[in-house]
Protein backbone atom coordinates (compact mmCIF):
# COMPACT_ATOMS: atom_id res chain seq x y z
CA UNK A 1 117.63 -116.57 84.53
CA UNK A 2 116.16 -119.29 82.31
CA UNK A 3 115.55 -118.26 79.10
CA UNK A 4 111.93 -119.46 78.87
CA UNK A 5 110.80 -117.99 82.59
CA UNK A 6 109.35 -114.94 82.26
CA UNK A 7 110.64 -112.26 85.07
CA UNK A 8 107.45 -112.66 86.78
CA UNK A 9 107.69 -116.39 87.42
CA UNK A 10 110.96 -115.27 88.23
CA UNK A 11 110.06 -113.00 90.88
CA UNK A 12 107.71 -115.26 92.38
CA UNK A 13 109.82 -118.21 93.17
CA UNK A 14 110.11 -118.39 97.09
CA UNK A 15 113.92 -117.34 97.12
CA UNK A 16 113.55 -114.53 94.99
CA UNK A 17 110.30 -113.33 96.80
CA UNK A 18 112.36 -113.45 99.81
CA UNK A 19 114.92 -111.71 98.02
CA UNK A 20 112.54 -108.61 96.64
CA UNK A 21 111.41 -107.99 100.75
CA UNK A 22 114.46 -107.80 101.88
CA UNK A 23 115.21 -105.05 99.28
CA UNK A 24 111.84 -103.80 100.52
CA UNK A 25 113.24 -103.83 104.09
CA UNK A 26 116.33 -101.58 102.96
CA UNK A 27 115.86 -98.17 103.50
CA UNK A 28 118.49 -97.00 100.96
CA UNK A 29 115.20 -98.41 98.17
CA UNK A 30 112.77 -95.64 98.42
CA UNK A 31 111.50 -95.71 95.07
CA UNK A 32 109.88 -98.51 92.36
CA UNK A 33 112.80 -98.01 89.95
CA UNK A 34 115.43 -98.46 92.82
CA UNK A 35 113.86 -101.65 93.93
CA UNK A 36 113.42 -102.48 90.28
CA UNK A 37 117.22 -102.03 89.55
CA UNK A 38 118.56 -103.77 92.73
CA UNK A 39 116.43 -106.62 91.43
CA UNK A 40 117.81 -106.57 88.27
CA UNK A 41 121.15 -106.35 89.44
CA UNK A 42 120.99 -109.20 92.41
CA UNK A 43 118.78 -111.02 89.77
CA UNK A 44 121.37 -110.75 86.48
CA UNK A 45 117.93 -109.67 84.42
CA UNK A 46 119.39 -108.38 81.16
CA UNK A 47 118.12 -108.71 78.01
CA UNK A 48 120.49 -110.12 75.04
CA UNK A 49 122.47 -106.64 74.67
CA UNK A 50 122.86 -106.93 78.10
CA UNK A 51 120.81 -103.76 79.64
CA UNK A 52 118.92 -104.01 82.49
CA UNK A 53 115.85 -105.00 82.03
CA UNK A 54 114.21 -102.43 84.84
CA UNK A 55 110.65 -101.30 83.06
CA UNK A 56 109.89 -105.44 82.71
CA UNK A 57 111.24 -105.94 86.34
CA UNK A 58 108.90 -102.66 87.74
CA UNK A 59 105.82 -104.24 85.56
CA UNK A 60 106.09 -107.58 87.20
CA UNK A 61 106.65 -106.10 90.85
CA UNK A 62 103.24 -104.05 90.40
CA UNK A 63 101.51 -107.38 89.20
CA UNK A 64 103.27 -109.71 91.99
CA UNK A 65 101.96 -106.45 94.47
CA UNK A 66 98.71 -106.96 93.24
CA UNK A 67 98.26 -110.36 93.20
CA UNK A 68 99.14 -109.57 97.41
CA UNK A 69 103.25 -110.73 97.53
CA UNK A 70 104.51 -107.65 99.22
CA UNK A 71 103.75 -103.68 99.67
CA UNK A 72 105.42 -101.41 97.67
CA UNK A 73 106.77 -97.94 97.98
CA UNK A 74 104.23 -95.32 96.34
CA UNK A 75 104.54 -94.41 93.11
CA UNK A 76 106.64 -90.89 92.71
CA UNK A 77 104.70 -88.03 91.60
CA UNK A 78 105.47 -86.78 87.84
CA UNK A 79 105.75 -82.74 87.85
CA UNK A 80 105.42 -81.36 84.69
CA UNK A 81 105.49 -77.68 83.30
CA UNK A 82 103.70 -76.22 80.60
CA UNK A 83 105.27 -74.08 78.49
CA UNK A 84 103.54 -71.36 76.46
């Protein structure tokens, strides 16, 4: 990844477009954060210690959605407990 393209002009390039609905196509991704990480992974998008960069890669794919590039899965419901 250049250093000065941001992961969503990365993600919008033809080949990695192609690239991100293919993932789509795979129905071991059923979640955001899987797609996000496969991305990452096929992608090499690390930041300088070398992490995935998976929250920047999710934001992008929900903006690229947006904008109309592909469908993705829905969102995974948060169940939380209160205590006390």
């Amino acid at each position: 990844m250049s250093s000065t393209a941001s992961i969503q002009q990365v993600l919008d390039r033809a080949e990695n477009a192609r690239l991100v609905r293919e993932l789509l196509a795979d129905p071991a991704i059923r979640t955001r954060n899987s797609l996000a990480k496969a991305v990452c992974q096929r992608l090499a998008l690390r930041d300088p210690r070398g992490a995935l960069q998976i929250a920047t890669a999710a934001k992008a794919l929900r903006v690229l959605e947006a904008q109309g590039m592909w469908k993705l899965p829905p969102p995974t419901k948060l169940i939380s407990k209160r205590y006390g």
